[in-house]
Protein backbone atom coordinates (compact mmCIF):
# COMPACT_ATOMS: atom_id res chain seq x y z
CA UNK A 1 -18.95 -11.11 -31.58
CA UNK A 2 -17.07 -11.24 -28.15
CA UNK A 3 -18.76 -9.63 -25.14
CA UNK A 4 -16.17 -7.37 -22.70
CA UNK A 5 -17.04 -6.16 -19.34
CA UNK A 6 -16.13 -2.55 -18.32
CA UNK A 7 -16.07 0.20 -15.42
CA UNK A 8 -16.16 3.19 -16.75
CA UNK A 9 -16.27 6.80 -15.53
CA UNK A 10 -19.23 8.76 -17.31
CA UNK A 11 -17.59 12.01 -18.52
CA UNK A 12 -20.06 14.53 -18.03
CA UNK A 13 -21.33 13.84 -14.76
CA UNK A 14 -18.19 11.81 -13.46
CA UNK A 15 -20.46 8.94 -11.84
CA UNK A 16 -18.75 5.37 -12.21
CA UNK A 17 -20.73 2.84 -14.64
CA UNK A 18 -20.45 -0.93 -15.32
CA UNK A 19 -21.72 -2.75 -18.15
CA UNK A 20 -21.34 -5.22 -21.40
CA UNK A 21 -19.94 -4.06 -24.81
CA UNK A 22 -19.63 -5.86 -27.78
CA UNK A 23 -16.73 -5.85 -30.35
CA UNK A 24 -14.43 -7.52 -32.23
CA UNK A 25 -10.95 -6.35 -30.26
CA UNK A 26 -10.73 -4.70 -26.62
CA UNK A 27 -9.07 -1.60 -28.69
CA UNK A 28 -12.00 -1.16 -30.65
CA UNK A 29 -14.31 -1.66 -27.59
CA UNK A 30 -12.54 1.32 -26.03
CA UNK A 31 -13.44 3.42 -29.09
CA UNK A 32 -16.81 2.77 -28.45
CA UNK A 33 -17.21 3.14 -24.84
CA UNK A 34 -15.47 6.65 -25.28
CA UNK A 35 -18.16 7.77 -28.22
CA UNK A 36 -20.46 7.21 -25.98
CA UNK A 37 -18.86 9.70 -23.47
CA UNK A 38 -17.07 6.88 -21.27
CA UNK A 39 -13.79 6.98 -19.96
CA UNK A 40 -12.88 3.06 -19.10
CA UNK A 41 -10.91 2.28 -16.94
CA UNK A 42 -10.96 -1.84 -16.61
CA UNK A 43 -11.70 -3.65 -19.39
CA UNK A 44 -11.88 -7.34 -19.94
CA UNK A 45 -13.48 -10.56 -21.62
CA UNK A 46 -16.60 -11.63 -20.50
CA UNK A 47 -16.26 -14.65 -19.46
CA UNK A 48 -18.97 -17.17 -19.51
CA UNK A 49 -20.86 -16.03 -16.31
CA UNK A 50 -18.61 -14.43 -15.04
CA UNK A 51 -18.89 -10.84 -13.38
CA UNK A 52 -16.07 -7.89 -14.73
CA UNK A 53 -13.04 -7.97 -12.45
CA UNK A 54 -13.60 -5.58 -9.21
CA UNK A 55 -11.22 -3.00 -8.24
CA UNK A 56 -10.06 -4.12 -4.88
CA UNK A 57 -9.22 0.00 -4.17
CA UNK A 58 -13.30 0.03 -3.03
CA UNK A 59 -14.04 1.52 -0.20
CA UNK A 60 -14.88 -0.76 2.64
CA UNK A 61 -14.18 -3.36 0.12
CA UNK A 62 -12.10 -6.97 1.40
CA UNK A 63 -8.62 -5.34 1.16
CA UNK A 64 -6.96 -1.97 0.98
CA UNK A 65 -3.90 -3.08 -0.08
CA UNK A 66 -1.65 -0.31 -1.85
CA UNK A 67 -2.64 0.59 -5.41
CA UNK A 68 0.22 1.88 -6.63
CA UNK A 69 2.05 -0.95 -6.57
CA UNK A 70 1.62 -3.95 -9.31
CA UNK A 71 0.03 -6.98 -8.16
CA UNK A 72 0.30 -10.36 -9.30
CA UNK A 73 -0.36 -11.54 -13.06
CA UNK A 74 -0.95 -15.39 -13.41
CA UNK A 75 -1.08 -15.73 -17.04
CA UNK A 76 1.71 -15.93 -19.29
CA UNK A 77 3.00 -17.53 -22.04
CA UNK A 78 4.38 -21.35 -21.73
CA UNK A 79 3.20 -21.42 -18.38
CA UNK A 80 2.27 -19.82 -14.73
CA UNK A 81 3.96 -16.83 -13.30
CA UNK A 82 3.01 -16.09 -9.50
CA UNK A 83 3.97 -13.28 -7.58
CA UNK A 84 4.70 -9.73 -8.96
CA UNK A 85 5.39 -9.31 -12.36
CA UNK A 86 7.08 -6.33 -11.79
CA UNK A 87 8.19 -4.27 -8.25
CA UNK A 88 6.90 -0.82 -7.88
CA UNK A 89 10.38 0.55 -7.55
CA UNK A 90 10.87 -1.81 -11.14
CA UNK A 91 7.96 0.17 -12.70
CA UNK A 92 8.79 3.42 -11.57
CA UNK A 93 12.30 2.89 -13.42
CA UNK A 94 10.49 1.94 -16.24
CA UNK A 95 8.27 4.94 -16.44
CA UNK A 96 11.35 7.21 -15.68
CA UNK A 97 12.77 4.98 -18.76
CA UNK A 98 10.04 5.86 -20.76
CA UNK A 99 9.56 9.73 -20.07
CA UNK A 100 12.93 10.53 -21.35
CA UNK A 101 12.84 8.68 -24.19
CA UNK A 102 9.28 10.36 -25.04
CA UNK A 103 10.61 13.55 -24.21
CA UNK A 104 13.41 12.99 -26.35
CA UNK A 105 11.48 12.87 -29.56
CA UNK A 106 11.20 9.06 -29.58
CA UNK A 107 7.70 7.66 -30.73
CA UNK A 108 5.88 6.10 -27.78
CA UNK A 109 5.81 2.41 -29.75
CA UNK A 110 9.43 3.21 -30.57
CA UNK A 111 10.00 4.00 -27.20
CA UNK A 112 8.15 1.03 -26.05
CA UNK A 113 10.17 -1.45 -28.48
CA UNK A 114 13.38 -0.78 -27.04
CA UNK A 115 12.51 -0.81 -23.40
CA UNK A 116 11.42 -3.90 -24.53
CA UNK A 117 14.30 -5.07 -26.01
CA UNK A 118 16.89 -4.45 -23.05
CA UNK A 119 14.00 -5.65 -20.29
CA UNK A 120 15.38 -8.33 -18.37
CA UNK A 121 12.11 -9.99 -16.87
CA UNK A 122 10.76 -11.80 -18.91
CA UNK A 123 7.13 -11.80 -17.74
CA UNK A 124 7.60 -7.56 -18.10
CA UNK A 125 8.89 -8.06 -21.04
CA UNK A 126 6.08 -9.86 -22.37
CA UNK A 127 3.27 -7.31 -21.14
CA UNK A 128 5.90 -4.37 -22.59
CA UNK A 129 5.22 -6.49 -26.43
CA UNK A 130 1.40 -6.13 -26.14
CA UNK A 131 1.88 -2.81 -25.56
CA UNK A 132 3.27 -2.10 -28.96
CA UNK A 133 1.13 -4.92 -30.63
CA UNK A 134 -1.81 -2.53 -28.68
CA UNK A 135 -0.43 0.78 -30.50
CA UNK A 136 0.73 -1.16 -33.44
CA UNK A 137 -3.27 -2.24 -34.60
CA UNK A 138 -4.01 1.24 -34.04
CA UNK A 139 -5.13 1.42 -30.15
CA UNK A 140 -3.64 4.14 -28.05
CA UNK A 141 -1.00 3.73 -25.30
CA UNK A 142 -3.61 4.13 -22.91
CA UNK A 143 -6.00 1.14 -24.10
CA UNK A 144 -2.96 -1.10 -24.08
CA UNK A 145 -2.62 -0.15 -19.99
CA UNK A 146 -5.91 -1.40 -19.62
CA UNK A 147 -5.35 -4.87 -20.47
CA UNK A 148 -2.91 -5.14 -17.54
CA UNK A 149 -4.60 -3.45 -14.44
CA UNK A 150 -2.63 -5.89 -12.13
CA UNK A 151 0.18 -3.72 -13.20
CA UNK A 152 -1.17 -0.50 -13.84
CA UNK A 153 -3.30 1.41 -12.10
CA UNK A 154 -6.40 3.55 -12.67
CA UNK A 155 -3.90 6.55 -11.53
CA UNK A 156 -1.37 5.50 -14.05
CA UNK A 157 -4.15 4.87 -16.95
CA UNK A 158 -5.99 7.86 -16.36
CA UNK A 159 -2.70 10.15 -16.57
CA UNK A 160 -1.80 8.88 -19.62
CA UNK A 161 -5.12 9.15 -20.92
CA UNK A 162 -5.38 12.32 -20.21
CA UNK A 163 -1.91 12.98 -21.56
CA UNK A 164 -3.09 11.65 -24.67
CA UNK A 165 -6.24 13.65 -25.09
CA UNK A 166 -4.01 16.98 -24.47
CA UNK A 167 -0.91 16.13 -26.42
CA UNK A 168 1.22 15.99 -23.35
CA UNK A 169 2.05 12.08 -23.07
CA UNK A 170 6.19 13.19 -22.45
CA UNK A 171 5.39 15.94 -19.61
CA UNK A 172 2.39 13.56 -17.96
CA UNK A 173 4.87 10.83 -18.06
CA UNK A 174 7.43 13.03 -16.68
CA UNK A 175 4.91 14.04 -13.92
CA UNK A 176 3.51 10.63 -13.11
CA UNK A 177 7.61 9.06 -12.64
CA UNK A 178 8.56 11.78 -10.72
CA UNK A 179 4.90 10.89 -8.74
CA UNK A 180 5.75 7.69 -8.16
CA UNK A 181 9.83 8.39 -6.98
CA UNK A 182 8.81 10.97 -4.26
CA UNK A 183 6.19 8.03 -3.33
CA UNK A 184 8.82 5.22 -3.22
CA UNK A 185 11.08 7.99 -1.01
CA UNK A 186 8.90 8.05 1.60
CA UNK A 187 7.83 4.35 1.56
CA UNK A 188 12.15 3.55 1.36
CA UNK A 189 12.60 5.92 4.30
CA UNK A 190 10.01 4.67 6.38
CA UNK A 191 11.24 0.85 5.59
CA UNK A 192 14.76 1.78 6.64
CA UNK A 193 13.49 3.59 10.05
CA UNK A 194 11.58 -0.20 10.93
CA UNK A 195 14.80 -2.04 10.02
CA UNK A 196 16.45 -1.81 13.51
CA UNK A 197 13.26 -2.37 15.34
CA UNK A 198 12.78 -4.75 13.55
CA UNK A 199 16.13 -6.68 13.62
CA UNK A 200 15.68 -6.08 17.76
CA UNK A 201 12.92 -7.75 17.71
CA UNK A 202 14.43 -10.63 16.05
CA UNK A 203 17.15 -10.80 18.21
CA UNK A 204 15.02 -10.69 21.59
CA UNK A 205 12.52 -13.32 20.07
CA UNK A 206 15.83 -15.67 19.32
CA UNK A 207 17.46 -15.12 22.82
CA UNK A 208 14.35 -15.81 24.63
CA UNK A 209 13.87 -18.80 22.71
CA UNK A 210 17.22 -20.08 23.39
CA UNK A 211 16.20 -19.17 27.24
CA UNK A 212 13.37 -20.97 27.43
CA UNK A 213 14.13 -24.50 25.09
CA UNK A 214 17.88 -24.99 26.58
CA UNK A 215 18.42 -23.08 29.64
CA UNK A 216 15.69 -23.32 31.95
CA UNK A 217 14.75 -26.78 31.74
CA UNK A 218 18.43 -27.34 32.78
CA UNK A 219 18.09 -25.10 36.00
CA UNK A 220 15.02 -26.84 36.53
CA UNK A 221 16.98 -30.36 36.88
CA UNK A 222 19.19 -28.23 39.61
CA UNK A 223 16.13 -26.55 41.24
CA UNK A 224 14.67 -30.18 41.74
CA UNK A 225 18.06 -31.69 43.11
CA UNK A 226 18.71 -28.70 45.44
CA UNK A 227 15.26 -27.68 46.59
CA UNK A 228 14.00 -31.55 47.80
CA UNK A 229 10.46 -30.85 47.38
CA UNK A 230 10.50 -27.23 48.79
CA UNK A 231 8.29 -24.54 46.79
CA UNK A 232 9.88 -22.40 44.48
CA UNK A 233 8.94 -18.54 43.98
CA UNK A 234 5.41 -18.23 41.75
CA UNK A 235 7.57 -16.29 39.50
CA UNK A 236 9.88 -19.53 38.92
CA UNK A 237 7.28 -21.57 38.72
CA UNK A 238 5.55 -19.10 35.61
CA UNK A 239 8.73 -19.10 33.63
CA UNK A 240 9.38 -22.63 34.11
CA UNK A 241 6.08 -23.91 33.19
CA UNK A 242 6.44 -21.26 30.11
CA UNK A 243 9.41 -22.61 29.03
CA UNK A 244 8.02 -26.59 29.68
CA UNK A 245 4.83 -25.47 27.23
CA UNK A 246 7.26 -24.17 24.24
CA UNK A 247 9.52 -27.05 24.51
CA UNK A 248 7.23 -29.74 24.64
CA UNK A 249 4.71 -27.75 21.98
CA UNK A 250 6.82 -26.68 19.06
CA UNK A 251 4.64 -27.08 16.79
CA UNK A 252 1.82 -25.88 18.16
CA UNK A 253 3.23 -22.62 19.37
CA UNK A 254 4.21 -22.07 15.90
CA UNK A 255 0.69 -23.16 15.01
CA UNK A 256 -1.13 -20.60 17.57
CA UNK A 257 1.10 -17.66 15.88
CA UNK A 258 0.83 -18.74 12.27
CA UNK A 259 -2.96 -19.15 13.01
CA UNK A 260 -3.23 -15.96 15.13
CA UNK A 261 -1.47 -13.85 12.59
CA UNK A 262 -3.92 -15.48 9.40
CA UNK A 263 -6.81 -14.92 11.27
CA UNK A 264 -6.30 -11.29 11.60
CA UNK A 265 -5.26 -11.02 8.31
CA UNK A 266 -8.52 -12.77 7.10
CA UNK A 267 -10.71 -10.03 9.53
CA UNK A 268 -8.14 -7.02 8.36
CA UNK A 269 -9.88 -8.16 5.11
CA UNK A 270 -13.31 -7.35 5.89
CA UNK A 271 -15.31 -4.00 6.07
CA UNK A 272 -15.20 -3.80 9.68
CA UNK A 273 -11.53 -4.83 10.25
CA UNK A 274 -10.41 -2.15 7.30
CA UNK A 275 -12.56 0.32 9.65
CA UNK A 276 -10.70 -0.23 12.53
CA UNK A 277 -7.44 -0.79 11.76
CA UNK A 278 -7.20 2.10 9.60
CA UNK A 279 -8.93 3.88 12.18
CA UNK A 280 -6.10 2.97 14.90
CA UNK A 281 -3.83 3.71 12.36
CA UNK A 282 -4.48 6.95 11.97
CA UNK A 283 -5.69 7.97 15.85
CA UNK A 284 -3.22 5.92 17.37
CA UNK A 285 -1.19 8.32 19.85
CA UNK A 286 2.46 7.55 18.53
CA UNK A 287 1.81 6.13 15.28
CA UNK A 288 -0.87 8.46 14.17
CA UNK A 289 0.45 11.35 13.46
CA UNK A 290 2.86 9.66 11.07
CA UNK A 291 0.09 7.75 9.17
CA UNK A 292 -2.14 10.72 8.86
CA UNK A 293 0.28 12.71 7.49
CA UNK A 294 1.11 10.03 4.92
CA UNK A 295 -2.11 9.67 3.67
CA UNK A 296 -2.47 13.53 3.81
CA UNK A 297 0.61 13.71 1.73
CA UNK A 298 -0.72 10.95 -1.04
CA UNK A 299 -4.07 12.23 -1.04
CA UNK A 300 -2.94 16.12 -2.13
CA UNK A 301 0.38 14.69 -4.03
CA UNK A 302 -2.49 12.52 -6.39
CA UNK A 303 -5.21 15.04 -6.90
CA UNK A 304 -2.55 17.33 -7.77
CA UNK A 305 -1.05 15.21 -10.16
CA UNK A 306 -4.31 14.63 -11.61
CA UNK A 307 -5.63 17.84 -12.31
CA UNK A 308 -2.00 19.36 -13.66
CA UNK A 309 -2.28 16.80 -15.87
CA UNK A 310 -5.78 17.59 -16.81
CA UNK A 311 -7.66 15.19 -15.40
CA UNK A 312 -11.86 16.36 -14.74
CA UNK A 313 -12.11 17.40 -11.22
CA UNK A 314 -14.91 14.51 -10.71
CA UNK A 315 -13.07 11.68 -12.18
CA UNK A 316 -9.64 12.83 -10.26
CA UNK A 317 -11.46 12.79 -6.92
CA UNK A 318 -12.72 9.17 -7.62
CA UNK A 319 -9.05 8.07 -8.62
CA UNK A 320 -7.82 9.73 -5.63
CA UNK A 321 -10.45 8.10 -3.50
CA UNK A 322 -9.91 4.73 -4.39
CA UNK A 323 -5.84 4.73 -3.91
CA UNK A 324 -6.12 7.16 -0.90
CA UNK A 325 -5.00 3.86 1.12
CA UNK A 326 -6.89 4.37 4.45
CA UNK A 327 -10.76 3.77 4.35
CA UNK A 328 -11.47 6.79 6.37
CA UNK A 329 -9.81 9.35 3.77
CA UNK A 330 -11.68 7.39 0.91
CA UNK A 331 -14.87 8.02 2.77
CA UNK A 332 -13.74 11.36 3.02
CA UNK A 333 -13.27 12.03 -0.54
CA UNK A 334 -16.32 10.39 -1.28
CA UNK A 335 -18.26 13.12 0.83
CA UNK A 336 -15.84 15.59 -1.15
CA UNK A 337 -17.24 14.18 -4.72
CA UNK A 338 -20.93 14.28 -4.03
CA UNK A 339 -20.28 18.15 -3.08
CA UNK A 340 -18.51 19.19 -5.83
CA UNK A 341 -20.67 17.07 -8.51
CA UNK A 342 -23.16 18.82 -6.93
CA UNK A 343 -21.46 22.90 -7.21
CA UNK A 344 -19.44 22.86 -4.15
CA UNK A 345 -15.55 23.75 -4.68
CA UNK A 346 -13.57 21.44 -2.73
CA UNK A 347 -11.94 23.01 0.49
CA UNK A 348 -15.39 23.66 2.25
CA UNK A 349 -16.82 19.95 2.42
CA UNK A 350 -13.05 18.60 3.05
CA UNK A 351 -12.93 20.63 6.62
CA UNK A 352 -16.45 19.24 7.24
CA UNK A 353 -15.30 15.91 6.85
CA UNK A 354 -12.77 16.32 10.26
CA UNK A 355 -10.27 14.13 8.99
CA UNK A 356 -7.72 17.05 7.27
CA UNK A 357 -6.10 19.40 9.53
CA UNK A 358 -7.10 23.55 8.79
CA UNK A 359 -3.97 24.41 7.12
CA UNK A 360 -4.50 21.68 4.77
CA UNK A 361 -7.92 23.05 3.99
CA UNK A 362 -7.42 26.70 3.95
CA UNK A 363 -4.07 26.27 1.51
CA UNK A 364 -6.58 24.48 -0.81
CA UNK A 365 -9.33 27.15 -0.74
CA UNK A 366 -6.39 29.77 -1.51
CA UNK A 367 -5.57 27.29 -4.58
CA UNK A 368 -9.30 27.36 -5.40
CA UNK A 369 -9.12 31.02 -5.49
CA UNK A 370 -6.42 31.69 -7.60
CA UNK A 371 -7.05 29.17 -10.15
CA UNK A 372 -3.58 27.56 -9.05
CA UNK A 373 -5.04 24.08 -7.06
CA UNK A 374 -2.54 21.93 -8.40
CA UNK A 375 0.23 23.96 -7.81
CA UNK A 376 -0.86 24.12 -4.27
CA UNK A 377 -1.65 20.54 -3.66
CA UNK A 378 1.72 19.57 -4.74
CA UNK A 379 3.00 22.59 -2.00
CA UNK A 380 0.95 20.93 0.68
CA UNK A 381 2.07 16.99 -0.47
CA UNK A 382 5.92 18.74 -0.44
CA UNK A 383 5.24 20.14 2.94
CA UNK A 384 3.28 16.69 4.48
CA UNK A 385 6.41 14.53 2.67
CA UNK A 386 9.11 16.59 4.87
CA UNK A 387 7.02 16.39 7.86
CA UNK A 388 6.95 12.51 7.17
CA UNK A 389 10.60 12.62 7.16
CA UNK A 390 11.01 14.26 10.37
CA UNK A 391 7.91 12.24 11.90
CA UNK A 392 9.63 8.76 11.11
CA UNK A 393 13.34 10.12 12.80
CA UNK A 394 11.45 11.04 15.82
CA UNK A 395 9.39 7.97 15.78
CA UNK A 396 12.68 6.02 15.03
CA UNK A 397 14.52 7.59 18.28
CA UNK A 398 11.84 6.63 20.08
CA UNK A 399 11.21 3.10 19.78
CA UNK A 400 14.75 2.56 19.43
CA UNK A 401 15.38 2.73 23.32
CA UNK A 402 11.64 0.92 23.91
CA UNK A 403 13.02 -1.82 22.61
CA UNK A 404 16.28 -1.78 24.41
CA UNK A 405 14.45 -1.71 27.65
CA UNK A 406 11.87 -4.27 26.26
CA UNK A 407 14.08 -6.78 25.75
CA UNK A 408 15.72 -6.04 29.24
CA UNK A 409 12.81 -6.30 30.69
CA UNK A 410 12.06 -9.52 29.22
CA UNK A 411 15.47 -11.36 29.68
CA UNK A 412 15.84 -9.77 32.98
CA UNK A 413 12.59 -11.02 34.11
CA UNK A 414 13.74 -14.43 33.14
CA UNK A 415 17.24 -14.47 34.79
CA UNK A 416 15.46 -12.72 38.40
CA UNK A 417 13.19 -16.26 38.35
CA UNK A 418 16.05 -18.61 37.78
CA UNK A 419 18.16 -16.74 40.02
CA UNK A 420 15.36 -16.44 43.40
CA UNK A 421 15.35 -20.21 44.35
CA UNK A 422 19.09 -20.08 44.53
CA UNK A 423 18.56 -17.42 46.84
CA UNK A 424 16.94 -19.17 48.86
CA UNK A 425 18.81 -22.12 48.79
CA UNK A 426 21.91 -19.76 49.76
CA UNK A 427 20.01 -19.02 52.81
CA UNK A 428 18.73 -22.26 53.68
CA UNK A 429 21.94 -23.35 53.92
CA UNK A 430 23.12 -20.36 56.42
């Protein structure tokens, strides 16, 4: 009988598991894992010595990349699809798709079959067919997600899991597109803020370029000529030996920055890299303010989401932790768990941790309280989301005119050292 590998999250005391099960299908494998009082949440084939797929969400783990969005699928029928199956905007249509047809009345595999049938991706398209084939031999929606973690998350199995336990799959759906289109807002927004920086950037790189290959070598022929063996300024001399080292090393200029740029990527990939970076990223004195309040606003908009759509407190806080995107949040959260698995509530070990500001803490002891916490989460992610806003327009005003007077500075610098020998050659010849 064929072996499958799992992580699972034990329901009664919340604590993450791994493990071998065997069964004939990986729907009836789920059955079992969740008589036993486990809640999977990756499920696969055990290969032949080969260890169950690791969620790269793990704290201190090789890569924090973003969990919400899909990542790549290789597998697929008559051949190899690379890259993303499906964009995260592309899914969160999908789900939107899906909601309203659920909410409509529609059966989910009904539902299912004719998203399928006007998909245009074909790779989607395929993974949207063993969905229904999944609730077709009797699986639930849920166990069908699991197949495909590349493309769906723990967030977005564990809502719809939970959606199915309570007999809420349209209004978790609902909750989990409208989730995920506040959380493309703020990602679009922030995009279109870096697009003139970044198009500056561009344009000073290209100009400088042009300086440096074309120009100066010709005012070097002149300087030569003119100057008969007399010194030019040191500045001169810097820009023209620049300018000699890019023109004559093409390639390897574009090696050093192709190899620069891998080799932090490679060390942004380890524990200690992730540590820092996120660090900077989040104590920076421009920058950090912005970040913080991002990952402020997807930590409370998550949990929230979560519990509303009745998630355990335990298991939420583990989801939460491993898609809070910054290493020093999940730590955070971690902290947050052991407390509350142990009696704590969850507003007094979140202000020990340091990392969330008062207000955020106090509003969610007032949630506690009242027995409204995800109704005040999603108030504090509302708040942190509009303060995102405003932080990226201020941010956006201000490195406009840095760059501005970056790129003056650098061209200016460049037409000052071709411009001081012929100063002195005016006055040499007075």
């Amino acid at each position: 009988m064929p072996k499958f590998s799992y992580t699972a999250i034990e329901s009664t005391s919340g604590k993450e598991k791994k493990g071998t099960v065997e069964s004939a299908t990986p729907e009836q494998a789920s059955i079992e894992l969740k008589a036993m009082g486990l809640l999977p949440t990756s499920l696969a084939p055990d290969g032949a010595g080969k260890s169950p797929p690791k969620d790269p969400r793990k704290v201190g783990g090789p890569t924090m990349a973003a969990a919400s969005g899909p990542g790549p699928v290789k597998k697929k029928k008559g051949g190899m699809t690379f890259g993303r199956v499906i964009s995260t905007s592309g899914l969160t249509i999908f789900t939107r798709q899906l909601s309203t047809l659920v909410n409509a009345g529609m059966p989910i595999m009904r539902s299912l079959e004719t998203l399928g049938r006007q998909e245009k991706n074909p790779a989607f398209k395929e993974i949207i067919d063993t969905l229904v084939e999944s609730i077709r031999s009797g699986g639930n929606f849920s166990d069908g997600l699991l197949q495909h973690p590349k493309v769906f998350d723990r967030l977005y199995v564990n809502m719809v899991k939970a959606g199915e336990a309570g007999g809420v799959l349209g209004t978790v759906l609902d909750r989990l597109a409208k989730f995920m289109e506040k959380a493309e807002k703020i990602k679009g927004k922030v995009k279109a803020a870096m697009t003139y920086p970044v198009i500056i950037v561009f344009v000073a790189v290209a100009i400088v370029s042009a300086l440096m290959v074309f120009v100066v070598p010709q005012f070097e022929k002149i300087f030569q000529g003119l100057l008969k063996g007399q010194a030019m300024p040191g500045l001169t001399l810097m820009v023209i030996g620049f300018s000699n080292f890019i023109k004559h090393n093409i390639l390897v200029t574009i090696g050093i920055i192709v190899a620069g740029w891998f080799s932090f990527k490679a060390w942004h990939r380890t524990a200690k890299g992730t540590f820092v970076v996120d660090w900077l990223l989040i104590k920076s004195p421009a920058i950090g303010p912005l970040f913080l309040k991002a990952s402020i606003g997807r930590f409370t908009r998550t949990l929230g989401t979560l519990l509303a759509s009745g998630v355990p407190i335990l298991q939420a806080l583990i989801i939460t932790r491993d898609t809070s995107g910054n290493v020093h949040v999940a730590n955070a959260l971690s902290l947050v768990h052991d407390r509350v698995k142990e009696g704590d509530n969850v507003a007094k070990p979140l202000e020990s941790t340091k990392v969330f500001p008062n207000m955020v803490t106090s509003m969610i002891e007032v949630g506690e309280e009242t027995g409204a916490l995800p109704e005040m989460l999603n108030r504090v992610a509302d708040t942190y989301d509009e303060e995102v806003d405003n932080a990226v327009a201020g941010l956006t005003s201000i490195i406009e005119p840095i760059m501005i007077v970056f790129m003056a500075v650098v061209v200016g610098t460049i037409v000052i050292a071709l411009f001081l020998p012929i100063i002195g050659i005016i006055k040499g010849m007075t």
